[in-house]
Protein backbone atom coordinates (compact mmCIF):
# COMPACT_ATOMS: atom_id res chain seq x y z
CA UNK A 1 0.00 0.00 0.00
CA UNK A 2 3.00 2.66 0.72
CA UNK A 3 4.55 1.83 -2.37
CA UNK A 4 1.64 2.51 -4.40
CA UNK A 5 0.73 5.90 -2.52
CA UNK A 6 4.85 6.94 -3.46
CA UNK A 7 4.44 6.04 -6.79
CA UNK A 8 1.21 8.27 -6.96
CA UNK A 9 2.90 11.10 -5.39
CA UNK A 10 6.01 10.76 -7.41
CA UNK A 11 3.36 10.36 -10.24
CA UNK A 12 2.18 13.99 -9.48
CA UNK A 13 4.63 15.68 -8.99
CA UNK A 14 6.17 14.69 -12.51
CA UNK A 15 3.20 14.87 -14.29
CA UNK A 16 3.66 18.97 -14.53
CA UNK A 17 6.85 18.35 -15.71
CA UNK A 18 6.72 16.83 -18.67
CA UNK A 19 7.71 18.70 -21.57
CA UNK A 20 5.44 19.25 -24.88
CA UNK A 21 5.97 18.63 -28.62
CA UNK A 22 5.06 21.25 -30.79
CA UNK A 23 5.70 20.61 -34.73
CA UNK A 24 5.46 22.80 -38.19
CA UNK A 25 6.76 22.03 -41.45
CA UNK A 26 10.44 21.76 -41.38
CA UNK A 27 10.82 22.90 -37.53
CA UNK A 28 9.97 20.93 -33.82
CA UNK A 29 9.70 22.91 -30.87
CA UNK A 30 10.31 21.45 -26.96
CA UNK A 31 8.27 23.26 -24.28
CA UNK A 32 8.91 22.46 -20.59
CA UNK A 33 6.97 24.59 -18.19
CA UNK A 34 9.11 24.81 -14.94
CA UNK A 35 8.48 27.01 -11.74
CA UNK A 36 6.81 29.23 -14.06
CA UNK A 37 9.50 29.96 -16.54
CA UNK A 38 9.99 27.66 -19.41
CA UNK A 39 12.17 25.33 -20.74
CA UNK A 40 12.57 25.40 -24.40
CA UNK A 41 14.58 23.57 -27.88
CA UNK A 42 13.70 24.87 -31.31
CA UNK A 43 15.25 22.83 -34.66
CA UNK A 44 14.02 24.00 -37.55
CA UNK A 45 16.06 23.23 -41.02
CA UNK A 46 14.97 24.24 -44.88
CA UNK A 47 13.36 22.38 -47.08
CA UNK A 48 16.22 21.60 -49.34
CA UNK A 49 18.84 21.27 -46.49
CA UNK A 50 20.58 24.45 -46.90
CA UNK A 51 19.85 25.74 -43.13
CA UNK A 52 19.22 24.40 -39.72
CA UNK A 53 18.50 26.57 -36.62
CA UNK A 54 18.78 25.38 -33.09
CA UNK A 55 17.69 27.17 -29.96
CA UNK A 56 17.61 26.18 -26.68
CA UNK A 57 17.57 27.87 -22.87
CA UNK A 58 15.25 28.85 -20.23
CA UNK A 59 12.63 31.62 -20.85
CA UNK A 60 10.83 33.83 -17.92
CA UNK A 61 7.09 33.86 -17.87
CA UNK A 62 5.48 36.88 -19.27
CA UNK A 63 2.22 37.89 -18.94
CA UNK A 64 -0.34 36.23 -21.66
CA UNK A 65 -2.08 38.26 -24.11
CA UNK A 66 -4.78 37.75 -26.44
CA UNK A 67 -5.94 33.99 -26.81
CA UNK A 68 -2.43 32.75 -25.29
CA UNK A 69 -3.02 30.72 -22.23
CA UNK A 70 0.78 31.26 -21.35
CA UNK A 71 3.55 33.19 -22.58
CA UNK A 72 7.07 33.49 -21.88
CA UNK A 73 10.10 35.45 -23.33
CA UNK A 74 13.86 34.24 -23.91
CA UNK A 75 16.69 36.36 -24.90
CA UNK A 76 19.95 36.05 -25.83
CA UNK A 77 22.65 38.26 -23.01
CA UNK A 78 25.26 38.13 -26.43
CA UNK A 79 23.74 39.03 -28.76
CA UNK A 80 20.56 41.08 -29.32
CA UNK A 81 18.42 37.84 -30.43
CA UNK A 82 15.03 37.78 -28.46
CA UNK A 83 12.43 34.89 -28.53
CA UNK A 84 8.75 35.07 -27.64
CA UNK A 85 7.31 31.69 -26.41
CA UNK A 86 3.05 31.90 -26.65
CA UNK A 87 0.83 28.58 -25.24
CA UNK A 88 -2.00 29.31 -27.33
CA UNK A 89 -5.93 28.46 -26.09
CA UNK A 90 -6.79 26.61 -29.50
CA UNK A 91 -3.72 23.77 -28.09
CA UNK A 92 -0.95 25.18 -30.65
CA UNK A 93 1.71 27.20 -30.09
CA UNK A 94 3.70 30.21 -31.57
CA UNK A 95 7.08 31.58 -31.91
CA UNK A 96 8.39 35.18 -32.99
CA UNK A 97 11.73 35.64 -33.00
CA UNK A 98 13.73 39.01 -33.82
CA UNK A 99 17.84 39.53 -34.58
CA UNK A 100 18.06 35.32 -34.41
CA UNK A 101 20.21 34.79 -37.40
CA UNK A 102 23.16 33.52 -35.51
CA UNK A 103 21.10 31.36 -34.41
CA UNK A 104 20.25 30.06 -37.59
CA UNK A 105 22.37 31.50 -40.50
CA UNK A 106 21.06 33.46 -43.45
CA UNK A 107 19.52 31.29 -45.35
CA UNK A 108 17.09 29.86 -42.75
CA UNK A 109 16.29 33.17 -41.02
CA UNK A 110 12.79 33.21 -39.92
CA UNK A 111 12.34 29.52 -39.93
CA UNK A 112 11.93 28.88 -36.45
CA UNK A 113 8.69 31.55 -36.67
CA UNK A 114 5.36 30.82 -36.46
CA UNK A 115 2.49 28.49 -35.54
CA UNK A 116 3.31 25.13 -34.08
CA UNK A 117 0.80 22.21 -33.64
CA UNK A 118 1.05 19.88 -30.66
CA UNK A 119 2.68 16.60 -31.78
């Protein structure tokens, strides 16, 4: 009987935890809510191969607007690259990013942008 109450608990307490898959064409995007702030990856590569973009760090909760259920903001201390994280209410989520190019090179600047449907 203890065992199984622990493994509830433990069950619990992970459960919030647990990171989400987001997807778009060519791009996946990693969302772990955490204390508030979230955890994020973003690959995203072109269609023919010719650029990849990865992102990845910790971004502080913002406060939600329009139809966004939660929303957080990530930016870059070397650069002037800044990421906006949005939990949408229709179950997708969105990315807008601004100065990101090192992030991604030339030729896939702007991939990492836009709508994301949950995987």
């Amino acid at each position: 009987m203890k065992k199984t109450v622990i493994a509830l608990i433990l069950a619990a307490i992970a459960l919030p935890a647990i990171a989400t898959q987001y997807a778009k064409r060519g791009a996946v995007l990693t969302l772990k809510p955490v204390n508030g702030n979230a955890q994020f990856n973003i690959n995203a590569s072109a269609k023919d191969g010719s650029g990849i973009c990865n992102m990845e760090g910790t971004a502080q909760q913002i406060a939600p607007g329009e139809n966004q259920k939660r929303r957080w903001v990530w930016n870059d201390n070397s650069s002037q690259c800044v990421a906006v994280l949005s939990e949408m209410n229709n179950g997708k989520a969105s990315v807008m990013t601004r100065g990101c190019e090192g992030y991604c090179g030339a030729s896939a600047s702007g991939l990492m942008d836009g709508q994301y449907k949950k995987k």
